[in-house]
N, C-alpha and C. Protein backbone atom coordinates (compact mmCIF):
# COMPACT_ATOMS: atom_id res chain seq x y z
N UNK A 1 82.93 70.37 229.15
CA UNK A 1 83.23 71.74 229.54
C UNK A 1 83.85 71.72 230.94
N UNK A 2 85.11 72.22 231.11
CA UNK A 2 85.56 72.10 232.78
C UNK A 2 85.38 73.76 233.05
N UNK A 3 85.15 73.37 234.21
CA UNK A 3 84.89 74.51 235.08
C UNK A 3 85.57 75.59 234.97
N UNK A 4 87.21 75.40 234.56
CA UNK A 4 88.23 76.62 234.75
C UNK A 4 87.79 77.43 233.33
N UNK A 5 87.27 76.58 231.93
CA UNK A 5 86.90 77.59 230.89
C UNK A 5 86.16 78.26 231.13
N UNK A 6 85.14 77.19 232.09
CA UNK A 6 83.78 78.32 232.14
C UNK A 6 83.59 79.81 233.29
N UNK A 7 85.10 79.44 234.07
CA UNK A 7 85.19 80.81 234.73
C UNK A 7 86.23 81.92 234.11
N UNK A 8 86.95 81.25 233.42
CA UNK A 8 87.66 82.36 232.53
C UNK A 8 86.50 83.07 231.28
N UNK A 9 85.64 82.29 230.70
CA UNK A 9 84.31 83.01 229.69
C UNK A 9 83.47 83.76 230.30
N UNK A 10 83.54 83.61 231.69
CA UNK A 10 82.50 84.59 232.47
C UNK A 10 83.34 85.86 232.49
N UNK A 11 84.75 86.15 232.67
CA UNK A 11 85.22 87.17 233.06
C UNK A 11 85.51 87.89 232.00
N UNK A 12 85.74 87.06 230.79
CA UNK A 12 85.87 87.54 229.91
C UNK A 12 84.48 88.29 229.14
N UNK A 13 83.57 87.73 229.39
CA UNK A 13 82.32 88.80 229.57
C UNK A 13 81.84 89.61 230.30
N UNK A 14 82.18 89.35 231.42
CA UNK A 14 82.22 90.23 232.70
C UNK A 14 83.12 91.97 231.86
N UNK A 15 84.27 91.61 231.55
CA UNK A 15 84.98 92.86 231.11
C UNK A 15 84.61 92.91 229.77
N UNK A 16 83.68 92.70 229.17
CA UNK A 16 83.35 92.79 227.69
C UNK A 16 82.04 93.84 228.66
N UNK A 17 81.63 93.33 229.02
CA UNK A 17 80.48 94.04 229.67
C UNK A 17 80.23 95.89 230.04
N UNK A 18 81.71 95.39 231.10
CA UNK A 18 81.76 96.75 231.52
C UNK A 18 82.44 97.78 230.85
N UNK A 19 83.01 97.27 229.29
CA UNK A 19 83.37 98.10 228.70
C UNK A 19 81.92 98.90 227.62
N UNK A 20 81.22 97.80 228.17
CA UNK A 20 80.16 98.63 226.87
C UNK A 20 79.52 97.82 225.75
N UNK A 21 80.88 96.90 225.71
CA UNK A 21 80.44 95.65 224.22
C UNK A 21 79.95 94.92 224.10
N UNK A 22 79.12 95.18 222.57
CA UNK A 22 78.34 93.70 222.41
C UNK A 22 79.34 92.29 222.39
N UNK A 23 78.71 91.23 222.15
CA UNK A 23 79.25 90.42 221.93
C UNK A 23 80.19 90.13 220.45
N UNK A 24 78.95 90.58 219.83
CA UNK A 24 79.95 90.62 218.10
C UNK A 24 80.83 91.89 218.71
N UNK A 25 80.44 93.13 219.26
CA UNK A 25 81.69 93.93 219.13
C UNK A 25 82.81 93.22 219.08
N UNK A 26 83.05 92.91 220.21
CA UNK A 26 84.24 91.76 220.53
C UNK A 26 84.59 90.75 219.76
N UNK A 27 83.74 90.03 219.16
CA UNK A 27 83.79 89.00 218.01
C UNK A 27 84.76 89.85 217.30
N UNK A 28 84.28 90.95 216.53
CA UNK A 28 84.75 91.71 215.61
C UNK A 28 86.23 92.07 215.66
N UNK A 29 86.35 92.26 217.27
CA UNK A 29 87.92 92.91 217.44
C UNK A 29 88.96 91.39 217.73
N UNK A 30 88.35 90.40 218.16
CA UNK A 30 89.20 89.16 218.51
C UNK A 30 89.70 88.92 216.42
N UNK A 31 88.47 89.03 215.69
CA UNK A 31 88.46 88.81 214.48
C UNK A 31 88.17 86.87 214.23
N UNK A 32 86.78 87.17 215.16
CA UNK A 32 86.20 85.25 215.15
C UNK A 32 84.33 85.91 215.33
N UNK A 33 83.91 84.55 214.44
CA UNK A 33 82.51 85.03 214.56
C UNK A 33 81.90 84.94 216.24
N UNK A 34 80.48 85.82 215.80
CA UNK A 34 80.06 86.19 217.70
C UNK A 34 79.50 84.53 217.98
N UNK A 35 79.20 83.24 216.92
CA UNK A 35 78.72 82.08 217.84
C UNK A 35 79.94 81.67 218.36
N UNK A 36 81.43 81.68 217.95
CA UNK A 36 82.67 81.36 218.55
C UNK A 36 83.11 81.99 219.52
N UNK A 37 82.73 83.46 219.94
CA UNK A 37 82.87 84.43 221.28
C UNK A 37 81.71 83.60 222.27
N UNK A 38 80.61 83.41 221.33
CA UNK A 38 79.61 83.27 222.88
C UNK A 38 80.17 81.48 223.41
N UNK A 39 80.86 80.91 222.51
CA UNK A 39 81.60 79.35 222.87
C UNK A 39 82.03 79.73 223.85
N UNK A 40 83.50 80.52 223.66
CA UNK A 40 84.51 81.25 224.74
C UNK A 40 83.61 81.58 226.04
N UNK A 41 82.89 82.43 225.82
CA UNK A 41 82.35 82.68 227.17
C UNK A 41 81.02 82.25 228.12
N UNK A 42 80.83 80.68 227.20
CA UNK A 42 79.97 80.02 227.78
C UNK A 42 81.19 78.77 228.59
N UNK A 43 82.12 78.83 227.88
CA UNK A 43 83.34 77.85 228.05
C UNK A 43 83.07 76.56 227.36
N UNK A 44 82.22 76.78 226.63
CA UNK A 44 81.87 75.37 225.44
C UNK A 44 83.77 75.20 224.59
N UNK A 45 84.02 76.56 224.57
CA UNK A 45 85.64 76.31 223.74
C UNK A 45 86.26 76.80 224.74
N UNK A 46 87.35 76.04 224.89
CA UNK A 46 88.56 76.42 225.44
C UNK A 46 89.53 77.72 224.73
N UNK A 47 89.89 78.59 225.49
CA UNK A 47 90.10 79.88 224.82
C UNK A 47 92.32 79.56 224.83
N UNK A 48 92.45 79.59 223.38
CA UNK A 48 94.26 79.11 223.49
C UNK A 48 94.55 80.21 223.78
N UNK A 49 96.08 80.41 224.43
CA UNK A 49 96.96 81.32 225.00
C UNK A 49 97.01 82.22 224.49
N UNK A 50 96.88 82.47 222.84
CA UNK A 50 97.40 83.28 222.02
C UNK A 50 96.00 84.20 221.81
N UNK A 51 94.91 83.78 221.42
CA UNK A 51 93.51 83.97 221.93
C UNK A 51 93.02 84.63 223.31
N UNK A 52 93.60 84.16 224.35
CA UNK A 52 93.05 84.96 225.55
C UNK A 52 93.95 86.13 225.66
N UNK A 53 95.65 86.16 225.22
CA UNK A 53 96.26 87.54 225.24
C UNK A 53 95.56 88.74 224.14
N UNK A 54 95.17 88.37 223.22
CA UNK A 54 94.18 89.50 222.51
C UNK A 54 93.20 89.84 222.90
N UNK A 55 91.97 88.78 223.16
CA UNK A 55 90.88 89.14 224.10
C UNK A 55 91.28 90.15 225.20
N UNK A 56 92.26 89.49 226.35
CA UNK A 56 92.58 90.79 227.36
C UNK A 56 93.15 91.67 226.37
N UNK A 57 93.90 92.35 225.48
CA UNK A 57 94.41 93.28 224.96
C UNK A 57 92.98 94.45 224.72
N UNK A 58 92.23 93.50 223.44
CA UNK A 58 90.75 94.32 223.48
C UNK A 58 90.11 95.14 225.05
N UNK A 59 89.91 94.41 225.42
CA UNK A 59 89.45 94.42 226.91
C UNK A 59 90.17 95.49 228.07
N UNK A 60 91.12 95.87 227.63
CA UNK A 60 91.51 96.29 228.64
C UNK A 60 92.42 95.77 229.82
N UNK A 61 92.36 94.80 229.89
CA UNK A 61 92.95 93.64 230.62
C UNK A 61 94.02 92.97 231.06
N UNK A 62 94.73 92.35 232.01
CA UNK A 62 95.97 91.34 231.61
C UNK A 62 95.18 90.00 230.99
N UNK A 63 95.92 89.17 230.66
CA UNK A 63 95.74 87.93 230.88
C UNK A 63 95.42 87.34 231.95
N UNK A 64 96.54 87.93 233.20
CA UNK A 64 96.42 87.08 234.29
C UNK A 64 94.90 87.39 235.23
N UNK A 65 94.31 88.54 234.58
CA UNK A 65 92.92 89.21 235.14
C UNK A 65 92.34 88.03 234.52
N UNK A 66 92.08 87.83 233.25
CA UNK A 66 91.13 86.91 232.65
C UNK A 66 91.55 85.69 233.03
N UNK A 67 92.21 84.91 233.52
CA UNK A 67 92.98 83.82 234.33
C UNK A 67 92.13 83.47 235.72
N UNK A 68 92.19 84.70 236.18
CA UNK A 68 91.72 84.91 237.63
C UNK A 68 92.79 84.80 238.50
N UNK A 69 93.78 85.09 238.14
CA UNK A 69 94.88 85.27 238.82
C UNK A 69 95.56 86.64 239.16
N UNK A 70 95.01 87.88 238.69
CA UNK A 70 95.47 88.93 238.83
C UNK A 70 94.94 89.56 240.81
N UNK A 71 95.73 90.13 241.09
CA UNK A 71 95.79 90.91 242.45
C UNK A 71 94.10 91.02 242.97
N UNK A 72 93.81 90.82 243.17
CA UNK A 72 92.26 91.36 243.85
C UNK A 72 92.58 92.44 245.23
N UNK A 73 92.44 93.48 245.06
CA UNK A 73 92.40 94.74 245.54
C UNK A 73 91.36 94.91 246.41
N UNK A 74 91.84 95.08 247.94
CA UNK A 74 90.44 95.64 248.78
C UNK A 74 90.00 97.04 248.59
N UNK A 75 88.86 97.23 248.89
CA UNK A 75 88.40 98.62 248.35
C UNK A 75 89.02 99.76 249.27
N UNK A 76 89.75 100.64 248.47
CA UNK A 76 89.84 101.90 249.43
C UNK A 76 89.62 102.64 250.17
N UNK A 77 89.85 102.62 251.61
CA UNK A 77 88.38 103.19 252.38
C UNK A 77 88.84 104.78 252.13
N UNK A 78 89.14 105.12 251.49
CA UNK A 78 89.39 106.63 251.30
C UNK A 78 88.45 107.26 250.77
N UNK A 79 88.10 106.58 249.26
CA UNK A 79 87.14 106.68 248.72
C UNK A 79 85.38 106.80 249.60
N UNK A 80 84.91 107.75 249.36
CA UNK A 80 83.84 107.97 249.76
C UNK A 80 83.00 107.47 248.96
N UNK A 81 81.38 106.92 249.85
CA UNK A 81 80.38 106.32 248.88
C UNK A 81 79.91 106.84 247.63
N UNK A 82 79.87 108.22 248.16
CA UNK A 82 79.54 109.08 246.48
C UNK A 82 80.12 108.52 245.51
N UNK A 83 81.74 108.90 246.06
CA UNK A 83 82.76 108.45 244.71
C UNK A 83 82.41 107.05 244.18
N UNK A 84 82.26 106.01 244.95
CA UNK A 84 82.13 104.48 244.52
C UNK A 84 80.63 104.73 243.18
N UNK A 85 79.46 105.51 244.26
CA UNK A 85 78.64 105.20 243.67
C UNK A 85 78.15 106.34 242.10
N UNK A 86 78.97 107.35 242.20
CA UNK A 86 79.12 107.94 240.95
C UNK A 86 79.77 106.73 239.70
N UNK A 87 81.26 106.34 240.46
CA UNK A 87 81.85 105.59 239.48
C UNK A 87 81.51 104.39 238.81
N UNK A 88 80.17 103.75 239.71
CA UNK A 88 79.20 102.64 239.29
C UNK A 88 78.44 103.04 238.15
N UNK A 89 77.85 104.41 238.28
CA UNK A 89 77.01 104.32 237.35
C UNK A 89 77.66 105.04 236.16
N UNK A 90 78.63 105.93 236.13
CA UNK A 90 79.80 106.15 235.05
C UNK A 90 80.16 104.68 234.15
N UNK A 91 80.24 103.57 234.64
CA UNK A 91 80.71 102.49 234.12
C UNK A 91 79.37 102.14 233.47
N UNK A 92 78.62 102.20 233.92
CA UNK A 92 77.06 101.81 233.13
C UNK A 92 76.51 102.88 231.86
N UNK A 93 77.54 103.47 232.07
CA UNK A 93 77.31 104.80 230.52
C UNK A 93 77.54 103.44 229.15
N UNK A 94 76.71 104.17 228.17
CA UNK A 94 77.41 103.36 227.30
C UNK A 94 78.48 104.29 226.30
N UNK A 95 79.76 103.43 225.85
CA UNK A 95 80.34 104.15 225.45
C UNK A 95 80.45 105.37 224.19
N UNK A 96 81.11 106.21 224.47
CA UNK A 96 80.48 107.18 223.37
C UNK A 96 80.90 108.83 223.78
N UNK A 97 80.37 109.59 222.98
CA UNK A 97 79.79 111.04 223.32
C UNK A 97 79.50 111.92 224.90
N UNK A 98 78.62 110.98 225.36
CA UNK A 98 78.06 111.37 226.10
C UNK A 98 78.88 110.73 227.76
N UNK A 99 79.29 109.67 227.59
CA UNK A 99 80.47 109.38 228.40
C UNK A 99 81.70 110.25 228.56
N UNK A 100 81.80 110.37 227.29
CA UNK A 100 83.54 111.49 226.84
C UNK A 100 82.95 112.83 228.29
N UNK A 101 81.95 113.17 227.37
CA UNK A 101 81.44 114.32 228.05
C UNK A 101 81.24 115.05 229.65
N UNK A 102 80.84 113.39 230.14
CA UNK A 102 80.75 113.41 231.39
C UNK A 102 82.07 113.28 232.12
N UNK A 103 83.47 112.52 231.60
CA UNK A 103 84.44 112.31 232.00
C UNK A 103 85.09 114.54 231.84
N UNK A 104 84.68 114.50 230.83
CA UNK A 104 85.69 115.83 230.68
C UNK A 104 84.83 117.02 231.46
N UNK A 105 83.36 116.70 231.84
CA UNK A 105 82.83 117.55 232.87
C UNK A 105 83.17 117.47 234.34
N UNK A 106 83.44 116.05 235.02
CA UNK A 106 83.98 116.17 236.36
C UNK A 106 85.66 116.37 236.36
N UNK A 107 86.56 116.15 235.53
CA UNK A 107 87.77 116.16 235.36
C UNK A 107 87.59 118.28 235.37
N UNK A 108 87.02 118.77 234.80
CA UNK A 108 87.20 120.06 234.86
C UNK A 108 86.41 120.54 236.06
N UNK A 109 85.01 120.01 236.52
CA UNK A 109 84.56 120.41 237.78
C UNK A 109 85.94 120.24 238.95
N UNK A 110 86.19 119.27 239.39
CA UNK A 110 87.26 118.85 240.03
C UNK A 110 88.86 119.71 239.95
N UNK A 111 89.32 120.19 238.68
CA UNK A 111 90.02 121.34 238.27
C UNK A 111 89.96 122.68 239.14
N UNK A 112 88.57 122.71 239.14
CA UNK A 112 88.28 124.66 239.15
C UNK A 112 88.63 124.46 240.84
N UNK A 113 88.20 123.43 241.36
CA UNK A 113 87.84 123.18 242.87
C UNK A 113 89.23 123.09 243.77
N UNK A 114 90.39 122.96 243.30
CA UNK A 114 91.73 122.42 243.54
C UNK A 114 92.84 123.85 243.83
N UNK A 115 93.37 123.96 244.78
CA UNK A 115 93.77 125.45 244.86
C UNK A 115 95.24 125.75 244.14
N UNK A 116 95.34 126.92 243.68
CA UNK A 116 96.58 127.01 242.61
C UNK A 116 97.89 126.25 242.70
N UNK A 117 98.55 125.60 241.83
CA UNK A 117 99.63 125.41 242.26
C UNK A 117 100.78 126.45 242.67
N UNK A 118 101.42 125.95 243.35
CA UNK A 118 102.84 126.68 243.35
C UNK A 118 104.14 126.16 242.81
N UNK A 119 104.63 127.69 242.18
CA UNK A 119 105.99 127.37 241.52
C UNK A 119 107.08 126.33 242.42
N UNK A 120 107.66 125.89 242.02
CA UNK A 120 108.79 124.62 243.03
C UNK A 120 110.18 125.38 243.11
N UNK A 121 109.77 127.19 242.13
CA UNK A 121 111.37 127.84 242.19
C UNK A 121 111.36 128.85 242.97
C-alpha cells in the first residue's frame, strides 16, 4: 500500500462523508461492491483514472480535489464565526427533508432581511 493511495482513500471518504454517504451509498453510485470502496479508501486498491473521475463526479468533486492537488483556500475573514459555525453544523445534517428545509428557511430568512432592489432603468 503506498502512501499516495492511502491519502487519496482518505479524501475520498473525507467527501463521501460530508456529503452524508454511506459507504455502500457510494459503492452503489461508483457501481463496485462496498468491500471494493472500503479497498479504495483504505488504499489497499489503487483507485484507476477512470475510477477516481466518477468517484469525484458522485462526490461533488474535481479529481484534482481527490488528488490533493486542488487550490486550498484560506478562510475568509469576512465570514463571521456564526456563519462558519452554522455552516459546520448544516454539513452535519444528514441528507434529506429536513436539510432541504433548513436550506430554504435561511435562504428566505436572509431574503426578507435584504432591502428592495432597484430598477437599473
Amino acid at each position: 500500500m503506498r502512501d499516495d493511495d492511502r491519502a487519496i482513500g482518505q479524501r475520498v471518504k473525507a467527501a463521501r462523508r460530508r456529503l452524508g454517504l454511506s459507504l455502500a451509498d457510494l459503492a452503489a453510485l461508483a457501481s463496485v461492491t462496498p468491500a471494493q470502496m472500503e479497498k479504495y479508501e483504505s488504499g489497499a486498491n489503487p483507485l484507476s483514472a477512470a475510477r477516481l473521475a466518477t468517484l469525484a463526479e458522485h462526490l461533488g468533486a474535481s479529481a484534482d480535489d481527490l488528488l490533493g492537488l486542488g487550490a486550498v483556500e484560506a478562510p475568509d475573514s469576512r465570514v463571521s464565526e456564526e456563519a462558519q459555525s452554522l455552516a459546520e453544523a448544516f454539513d452535519r445534517l444528514p441528507p434529506g427533508q429536513l436539510k432541504d428545509g433548513v436550506y430554504r428557511l435561511v435562504l428566505a430568512a436572509a431574503a426578507e432581511s435584504l432591502p428592495p432592489r432597484r430598477d437599473p432603468h
